[in-house]
Protein backbone atom coordinates (compact mmCIF):
# COMPACT_ATOMS: atom_id res chain seq x y z
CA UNK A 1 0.00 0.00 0.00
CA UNK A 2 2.52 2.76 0.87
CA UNK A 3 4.62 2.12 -2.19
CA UNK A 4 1.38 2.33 -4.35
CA UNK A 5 0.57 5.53 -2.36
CA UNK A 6 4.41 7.05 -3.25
CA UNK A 7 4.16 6.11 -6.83
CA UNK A 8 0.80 7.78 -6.75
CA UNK A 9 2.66 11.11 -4.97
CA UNK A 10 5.59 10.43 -7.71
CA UNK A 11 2.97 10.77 -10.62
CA UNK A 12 0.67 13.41 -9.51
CA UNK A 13 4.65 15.33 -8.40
CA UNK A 14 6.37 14.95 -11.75
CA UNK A 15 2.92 16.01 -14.04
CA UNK A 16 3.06 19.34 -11.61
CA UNK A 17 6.47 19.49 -12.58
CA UNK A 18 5.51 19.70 -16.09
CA UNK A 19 7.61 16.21 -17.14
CA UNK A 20 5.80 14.47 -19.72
CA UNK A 21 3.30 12.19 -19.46
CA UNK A 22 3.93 8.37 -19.74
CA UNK A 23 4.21 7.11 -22.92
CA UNK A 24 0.56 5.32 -23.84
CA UNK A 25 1.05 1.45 -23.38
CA UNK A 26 1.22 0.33 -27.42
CA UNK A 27 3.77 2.72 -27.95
CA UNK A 28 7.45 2.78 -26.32
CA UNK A 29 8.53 5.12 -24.15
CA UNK A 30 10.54 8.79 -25.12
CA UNK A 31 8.52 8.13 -28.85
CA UNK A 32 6.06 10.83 -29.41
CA UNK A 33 1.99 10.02 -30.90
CA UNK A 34 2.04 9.69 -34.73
CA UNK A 35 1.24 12.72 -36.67
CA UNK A 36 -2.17 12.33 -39.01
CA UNK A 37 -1.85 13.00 -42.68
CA UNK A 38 -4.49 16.18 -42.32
CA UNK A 39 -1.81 17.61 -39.19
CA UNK A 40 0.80 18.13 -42.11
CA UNK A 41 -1.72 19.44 -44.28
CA UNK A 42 -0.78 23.18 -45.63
CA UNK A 43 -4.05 25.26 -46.65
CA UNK A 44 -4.25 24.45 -50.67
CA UNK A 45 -3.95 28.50 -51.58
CA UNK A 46 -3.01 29.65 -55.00
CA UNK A 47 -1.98 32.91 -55.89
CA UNK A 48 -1.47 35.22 -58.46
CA UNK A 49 -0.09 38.30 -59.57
CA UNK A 50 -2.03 40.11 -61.92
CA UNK A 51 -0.13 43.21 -63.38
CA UNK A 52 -2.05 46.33 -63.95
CA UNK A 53 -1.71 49.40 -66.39
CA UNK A 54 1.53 51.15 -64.99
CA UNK A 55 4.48 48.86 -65.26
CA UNK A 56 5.69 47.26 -62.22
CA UNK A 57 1.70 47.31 -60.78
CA UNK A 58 0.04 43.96 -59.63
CA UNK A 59 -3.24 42.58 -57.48
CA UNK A 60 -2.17 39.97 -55.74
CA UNK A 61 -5.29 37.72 -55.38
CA UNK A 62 -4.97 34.42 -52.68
CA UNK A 63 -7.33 32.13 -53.34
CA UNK A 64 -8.64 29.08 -50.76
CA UNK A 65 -8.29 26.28 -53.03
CA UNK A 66 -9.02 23.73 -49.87
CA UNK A 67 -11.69 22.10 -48.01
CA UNK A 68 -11.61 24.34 -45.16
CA UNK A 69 -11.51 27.90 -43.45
CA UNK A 70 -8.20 29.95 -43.11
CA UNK A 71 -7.68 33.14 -41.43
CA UNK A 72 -5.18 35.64 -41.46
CA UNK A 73 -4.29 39.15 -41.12
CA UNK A 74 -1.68 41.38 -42.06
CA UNK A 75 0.57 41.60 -44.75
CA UNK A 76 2.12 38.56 -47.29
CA UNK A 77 5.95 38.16 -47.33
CA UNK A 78 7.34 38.40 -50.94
CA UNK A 79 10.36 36.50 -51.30
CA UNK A 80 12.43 36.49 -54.89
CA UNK A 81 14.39 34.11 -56.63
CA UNK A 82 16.82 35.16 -59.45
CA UNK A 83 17.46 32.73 -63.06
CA UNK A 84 19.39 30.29 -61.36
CA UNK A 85 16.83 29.87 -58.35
CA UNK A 86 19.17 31.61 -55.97
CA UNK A 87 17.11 34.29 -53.39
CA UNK A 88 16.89 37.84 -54.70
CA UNK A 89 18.03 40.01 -52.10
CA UNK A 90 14.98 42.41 -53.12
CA UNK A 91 13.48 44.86 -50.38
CA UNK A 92 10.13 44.52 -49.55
CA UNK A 93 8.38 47.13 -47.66
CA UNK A 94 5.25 46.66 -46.18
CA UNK A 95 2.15 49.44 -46.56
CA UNK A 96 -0.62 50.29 -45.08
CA UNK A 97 -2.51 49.89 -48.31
CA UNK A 98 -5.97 51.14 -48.18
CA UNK A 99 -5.57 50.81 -44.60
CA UNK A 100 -5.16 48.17 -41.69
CA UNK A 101 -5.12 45.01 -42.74
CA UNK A 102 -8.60 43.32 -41.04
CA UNK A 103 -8.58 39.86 -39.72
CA UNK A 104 -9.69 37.84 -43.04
CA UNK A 105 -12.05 34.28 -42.84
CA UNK A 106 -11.60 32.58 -46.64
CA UNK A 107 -13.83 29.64 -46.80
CA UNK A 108 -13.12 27.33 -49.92
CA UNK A 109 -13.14 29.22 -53.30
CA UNK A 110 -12.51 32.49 -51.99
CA UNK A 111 -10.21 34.86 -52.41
CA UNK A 112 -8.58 38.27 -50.66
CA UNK A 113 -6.43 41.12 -52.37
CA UNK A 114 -3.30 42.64 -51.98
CA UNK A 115 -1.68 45.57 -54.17
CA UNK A 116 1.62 44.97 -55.18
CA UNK A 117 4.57 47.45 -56.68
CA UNK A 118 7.63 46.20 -58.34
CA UNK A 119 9.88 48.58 -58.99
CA UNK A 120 11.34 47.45 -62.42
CA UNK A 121 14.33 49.16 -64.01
CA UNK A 122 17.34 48.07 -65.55
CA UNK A 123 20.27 49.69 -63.21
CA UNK A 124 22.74 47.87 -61.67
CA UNK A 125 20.68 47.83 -58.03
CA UNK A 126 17.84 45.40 -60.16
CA UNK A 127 17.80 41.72 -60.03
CA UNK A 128 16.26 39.88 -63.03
CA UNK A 129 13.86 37.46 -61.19
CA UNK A 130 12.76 33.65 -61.87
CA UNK A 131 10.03 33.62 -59.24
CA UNK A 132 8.17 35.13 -56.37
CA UNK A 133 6.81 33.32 -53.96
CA UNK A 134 4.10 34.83 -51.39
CA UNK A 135 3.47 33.76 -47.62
CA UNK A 136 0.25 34.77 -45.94
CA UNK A 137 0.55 35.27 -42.32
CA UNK A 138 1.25 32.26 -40.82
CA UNK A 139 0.76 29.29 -43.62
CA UNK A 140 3.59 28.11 -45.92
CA UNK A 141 5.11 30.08 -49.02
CA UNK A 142 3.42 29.40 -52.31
CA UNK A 143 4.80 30.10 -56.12
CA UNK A 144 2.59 33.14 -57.43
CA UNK A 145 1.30 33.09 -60.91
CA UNK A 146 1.79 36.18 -63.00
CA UNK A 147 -0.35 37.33 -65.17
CA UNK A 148 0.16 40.21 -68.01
CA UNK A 149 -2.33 42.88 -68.72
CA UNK A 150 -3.68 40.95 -71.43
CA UNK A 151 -4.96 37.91 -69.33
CA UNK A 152 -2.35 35.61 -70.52
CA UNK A 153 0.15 34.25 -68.04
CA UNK A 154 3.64 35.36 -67.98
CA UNK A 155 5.92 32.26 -67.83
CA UNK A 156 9.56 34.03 -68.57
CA UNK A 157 9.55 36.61 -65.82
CA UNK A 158 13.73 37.38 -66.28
CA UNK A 159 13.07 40.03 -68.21
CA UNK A 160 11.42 42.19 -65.07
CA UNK A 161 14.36 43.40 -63.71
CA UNK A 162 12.99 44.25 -59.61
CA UNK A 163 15.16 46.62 -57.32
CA UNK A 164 12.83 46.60 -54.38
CA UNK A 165 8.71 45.81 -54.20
CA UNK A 166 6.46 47.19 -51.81
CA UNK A 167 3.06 45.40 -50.49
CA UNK A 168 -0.19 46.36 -49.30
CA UNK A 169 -2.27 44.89 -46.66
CA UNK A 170 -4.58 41.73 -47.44
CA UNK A 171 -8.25 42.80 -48.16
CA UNK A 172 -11.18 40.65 -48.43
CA UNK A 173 -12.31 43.12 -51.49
CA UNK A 174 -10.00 44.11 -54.72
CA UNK A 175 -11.17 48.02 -54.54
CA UNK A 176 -8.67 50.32 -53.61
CA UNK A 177 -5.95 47.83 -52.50
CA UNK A 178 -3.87 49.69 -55.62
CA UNK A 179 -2.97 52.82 -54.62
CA UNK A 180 0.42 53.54 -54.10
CA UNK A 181 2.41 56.54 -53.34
C-alpha cells in the first residue's frame, strides 16, 4: 500500500512538474503520438499576380483552393528568386494599403487582395527574377502566378528586372488595395 501511495505522490509530483506524461502502453517510451496525414496538411492557396496598367503594378489575389476555413491578417511576405533559383536580395516594404489590414475568414473558393509594386528598371541595383513566392501570415510560401495585362500568363519573368517591391495589406475586397504613393 505505501509504495502504491508514493508512486501515486511520484505521478501526480512529476505532471506538476511539467515532465511528460507516460508514454501510452502500445507505444514505447521517449517516442512521441504519430502525426495524421491532415496535421501536415498546408491550406491548398493559389496565388497570383495580376499586373495592372503602370508597369511594375500587380493585385495579388490568394485564393482558398481547400476544403476548409483559413484566417489571417496582415501583410504577405514576398520572397524572390533570381534565373538560377538563388534568393533575390529584393526589399520589400510593407504598406498600409488602403488601410489596416482586417482579420480575413476565406472559406473554400474564396479569395482576398493585396496591391503589389515592383519597382522594375534596368540599373545595376535590379535583379532579373525567376520567381516570387508569397506567404500569408502564418501558412507556408506558395509560387505566385503572374499574369500580363492581357490575361495571358507570364511564364519568362527574367526580363522584369525588380530593385525593391512594396506590399499592401490583405483585403477581403479588390477596390482600392492599388494605390500607391
Amino acid at each position: 500500500m505505501r509504495l502504491t501511495i508514493i508512486a501515486a505522490l511520484l505521478t501526480v509530483s512529476a505532471t506538476a512538474c511539467g515532465a511528460p506524461d507516460p508514454a501510452p502502453r502500445d507505444q514505447p517510451a521517449g517516442s512521441t503520438a504519430p502525426t495524421s496525414a491532415s496535421d501536415q496538411q498546408q491550406p491548398a492557396v493559389k496565388a497570383e499576380l495580376t499586373m495592372q496598367g503602370k508597369p511594375g503594378l500587380g493585385l495579388l489575389a490568394a485564393t482558398n483552393q481547400g476544403t476548409a476555413p483559413i484566417t489571417f491578417q496582415g501583410w504577405p511576405k514576398l520572397a524572390f528568386t533570381n534565373p538560377a533559383n538563388q534568393p533575390a536580395a529584393i526589399p520589400v516594404e510593407q504598406k498600409l494599403v488602403p488601410g489596416e489590414g482586417p482579420s480575413i475568414t476565406l472559406q473554400p473558393g474564396q479569395t482576398a487582395f493585396a496591391g503589389v509594386q515592383l519597382d522594375v528598371d534596368d540599373d545595376a541595383g535590379s535583379f532579373a527574377i525567376n520567381e516570387m513566392t508569397a506567404e500569408l501570415p502564418g501558412m507556408a510560401p506558395v509560387k505566385v502566378a503572374f499574369v500580363g495585362t492581357d490575361g495571358q500568363p507570364i511564364a519568362d519573368l527574367s526580363r522584369l528586372k525588380v530593385s525593391e517591391a512594396k506590399v499592401g495589406t490583405m483585403q477581403p475586397a479588390a477596390q482600392g488595395v492599388l494605390v500607391f504613393d
